[in-house]
C-alpha atoms as a PDB file:
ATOM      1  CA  UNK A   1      16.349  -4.501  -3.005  1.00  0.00           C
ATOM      2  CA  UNK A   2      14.820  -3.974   1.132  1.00  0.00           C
ATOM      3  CA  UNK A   3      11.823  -3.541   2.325  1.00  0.00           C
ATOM      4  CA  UNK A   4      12.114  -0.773   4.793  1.00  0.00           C
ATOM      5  CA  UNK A   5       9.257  -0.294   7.055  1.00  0.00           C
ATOM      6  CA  UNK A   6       8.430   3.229   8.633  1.00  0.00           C
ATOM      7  CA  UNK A   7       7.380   2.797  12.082  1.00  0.00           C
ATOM      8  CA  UNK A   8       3.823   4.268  11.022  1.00  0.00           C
ATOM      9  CA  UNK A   9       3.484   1.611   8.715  1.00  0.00           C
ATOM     10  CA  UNK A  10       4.437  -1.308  11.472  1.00  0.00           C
ATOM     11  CA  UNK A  11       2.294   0.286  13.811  1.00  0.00           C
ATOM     12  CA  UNK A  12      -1.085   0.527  11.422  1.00  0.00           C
ATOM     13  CA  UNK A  13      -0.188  -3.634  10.092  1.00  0.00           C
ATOM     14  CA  UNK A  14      -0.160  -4.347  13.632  1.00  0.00           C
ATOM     15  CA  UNK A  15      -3.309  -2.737  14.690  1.00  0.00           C
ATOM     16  CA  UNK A  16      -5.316  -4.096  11.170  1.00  0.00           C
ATOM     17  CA  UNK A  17      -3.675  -7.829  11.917  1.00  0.00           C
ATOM     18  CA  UNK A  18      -1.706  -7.089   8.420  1.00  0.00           C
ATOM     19  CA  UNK A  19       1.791  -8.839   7.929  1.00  0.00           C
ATOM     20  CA  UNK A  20       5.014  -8.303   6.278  1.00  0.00           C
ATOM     21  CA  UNK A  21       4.486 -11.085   4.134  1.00  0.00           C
ATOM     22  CA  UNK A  22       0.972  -9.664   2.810  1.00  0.00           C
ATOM     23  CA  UNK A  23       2.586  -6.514   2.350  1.00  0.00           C
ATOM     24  CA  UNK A  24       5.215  -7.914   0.548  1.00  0.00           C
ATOM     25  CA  UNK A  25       2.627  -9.686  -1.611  1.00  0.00           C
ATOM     26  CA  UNK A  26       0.611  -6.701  -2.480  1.00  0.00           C
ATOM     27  CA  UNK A  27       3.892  -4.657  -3.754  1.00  0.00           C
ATOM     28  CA  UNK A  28       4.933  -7.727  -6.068  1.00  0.00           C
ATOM     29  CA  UNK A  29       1.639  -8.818  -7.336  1.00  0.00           C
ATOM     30  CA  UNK A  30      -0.604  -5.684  -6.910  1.00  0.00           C
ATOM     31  CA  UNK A  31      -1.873  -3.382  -9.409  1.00  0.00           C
ATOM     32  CA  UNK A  32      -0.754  -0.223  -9.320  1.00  0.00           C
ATOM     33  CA  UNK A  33      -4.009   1.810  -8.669  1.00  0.00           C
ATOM     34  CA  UNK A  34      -2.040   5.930  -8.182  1.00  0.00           C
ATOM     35  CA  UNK A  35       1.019   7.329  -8.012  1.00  0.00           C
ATOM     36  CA  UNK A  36       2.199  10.484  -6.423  1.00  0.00           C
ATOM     37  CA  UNK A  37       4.963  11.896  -8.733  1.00  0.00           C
ATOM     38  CA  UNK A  38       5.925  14.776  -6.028  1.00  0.00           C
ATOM     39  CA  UNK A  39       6.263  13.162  -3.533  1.00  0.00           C
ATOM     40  CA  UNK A  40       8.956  13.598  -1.315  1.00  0.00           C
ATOM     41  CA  UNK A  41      11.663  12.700  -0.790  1.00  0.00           C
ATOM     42  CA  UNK A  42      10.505   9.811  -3.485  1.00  0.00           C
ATOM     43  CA  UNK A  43       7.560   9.481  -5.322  1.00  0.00           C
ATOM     44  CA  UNK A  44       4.908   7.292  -4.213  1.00  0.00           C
ATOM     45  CA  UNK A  45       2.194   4.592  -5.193  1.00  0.00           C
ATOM     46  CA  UNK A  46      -0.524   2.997  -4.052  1.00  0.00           C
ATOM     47  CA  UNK A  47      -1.390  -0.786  -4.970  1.00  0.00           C
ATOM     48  CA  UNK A  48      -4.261  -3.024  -4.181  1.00  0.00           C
ATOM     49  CA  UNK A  49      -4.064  -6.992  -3.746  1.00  0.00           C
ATOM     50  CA  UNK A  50      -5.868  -9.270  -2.665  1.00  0.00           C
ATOM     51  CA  UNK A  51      -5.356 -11.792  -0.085  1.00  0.00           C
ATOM     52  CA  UNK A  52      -7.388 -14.213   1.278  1.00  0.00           C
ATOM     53  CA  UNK A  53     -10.130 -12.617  -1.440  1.00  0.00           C
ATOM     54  CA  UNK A  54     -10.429  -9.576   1.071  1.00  0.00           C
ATOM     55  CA  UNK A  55      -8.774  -6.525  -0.614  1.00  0.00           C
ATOM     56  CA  UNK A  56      -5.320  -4.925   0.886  1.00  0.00           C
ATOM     57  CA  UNK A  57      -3.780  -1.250   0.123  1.00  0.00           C
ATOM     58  CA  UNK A  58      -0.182  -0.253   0.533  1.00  0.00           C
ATOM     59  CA  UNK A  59       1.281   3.134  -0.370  1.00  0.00           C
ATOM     60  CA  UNK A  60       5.012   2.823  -0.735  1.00  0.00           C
ATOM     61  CA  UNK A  61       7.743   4.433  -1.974  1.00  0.00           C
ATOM     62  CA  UNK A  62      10.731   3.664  -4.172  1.00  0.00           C
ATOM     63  CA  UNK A  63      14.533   5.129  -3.811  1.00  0.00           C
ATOM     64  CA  UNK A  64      17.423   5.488  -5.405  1.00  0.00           C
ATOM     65  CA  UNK A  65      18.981   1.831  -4.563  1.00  0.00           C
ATOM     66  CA  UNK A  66      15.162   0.357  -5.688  1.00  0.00           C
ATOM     67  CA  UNK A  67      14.475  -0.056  -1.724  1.00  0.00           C
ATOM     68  CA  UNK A  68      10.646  -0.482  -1.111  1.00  0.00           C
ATOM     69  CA  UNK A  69       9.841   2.153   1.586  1.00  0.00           C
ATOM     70  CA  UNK A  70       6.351   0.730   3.097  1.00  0.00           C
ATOM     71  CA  UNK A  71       4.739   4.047   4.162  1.00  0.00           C
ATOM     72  CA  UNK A  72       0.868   2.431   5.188  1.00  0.00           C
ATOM     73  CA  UNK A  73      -1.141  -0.665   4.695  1.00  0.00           C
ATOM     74  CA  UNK A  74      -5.018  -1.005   5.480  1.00  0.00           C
ATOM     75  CA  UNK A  75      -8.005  -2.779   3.891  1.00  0.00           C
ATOM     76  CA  UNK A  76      -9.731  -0.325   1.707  1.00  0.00           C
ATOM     77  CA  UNK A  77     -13.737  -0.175   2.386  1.00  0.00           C
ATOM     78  CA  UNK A  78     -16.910   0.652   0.999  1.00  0.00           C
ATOM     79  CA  UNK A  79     -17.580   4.221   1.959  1.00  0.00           C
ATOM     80  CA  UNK A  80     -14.436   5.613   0.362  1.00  0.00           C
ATOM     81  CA  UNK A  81     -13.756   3.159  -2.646  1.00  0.00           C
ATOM     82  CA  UNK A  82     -15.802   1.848  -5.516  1.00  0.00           C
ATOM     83  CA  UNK A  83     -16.690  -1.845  -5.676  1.00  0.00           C
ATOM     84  CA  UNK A  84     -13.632  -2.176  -7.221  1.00  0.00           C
ATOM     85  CA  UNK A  85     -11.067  -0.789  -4.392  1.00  0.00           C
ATOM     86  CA  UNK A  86      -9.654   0.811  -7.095  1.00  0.00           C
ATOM     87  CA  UNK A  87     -11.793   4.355  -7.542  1.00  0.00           C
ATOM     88  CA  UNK A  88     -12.205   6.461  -4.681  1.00  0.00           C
ATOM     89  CA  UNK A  89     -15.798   8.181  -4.376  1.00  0.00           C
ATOM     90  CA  UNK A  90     -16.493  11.450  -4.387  1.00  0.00           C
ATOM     91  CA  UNK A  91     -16.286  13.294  -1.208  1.00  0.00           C
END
């Protein structure tokens, strides 16, 4: 097992001060909050951790060889998520 990082992904961690490492952190320990089934070309998820007690998303993907495809990462906030990061609000 990789990580593989899309260059959209390395360019959002870098402008939100986010690192591999948390990243990394968030896939192994997170909680799996949705998934995206259709997806393509794999599905997709999207997990919340928390480091440093402030919360962290990443959406990733999952191939063939078990590779974790790192897609985005950003700190959820307020006026789209629930207390909870988990639930998004209503538009």
């Amino acid at each position: 097992m990789a990580y593989i990082y899309r260059v959209h992904a390395i360019e959002r961690m870098f402008q939100r001060n986010i690192s591999d490492k948390d990243v990394e952190m968030c896939i192994k320990y997170g909680e799996m909050i949705e998934s995206y089934e259709d997806d393509k070309p794999y599905p997709s998820f999207l997990v919340l951790h928390y480091i440093d007690a402030k919360p962290l998303h990443v959406v990733y993907a999952c191939d063939e060889n078990q590779n974790m495809i790192i897609i985005t990462a950003y700190r959820p906030n307020k006026e789209k998520w629930q207390d909870d990061f988990k639930t998004r609000k209503n538009a």
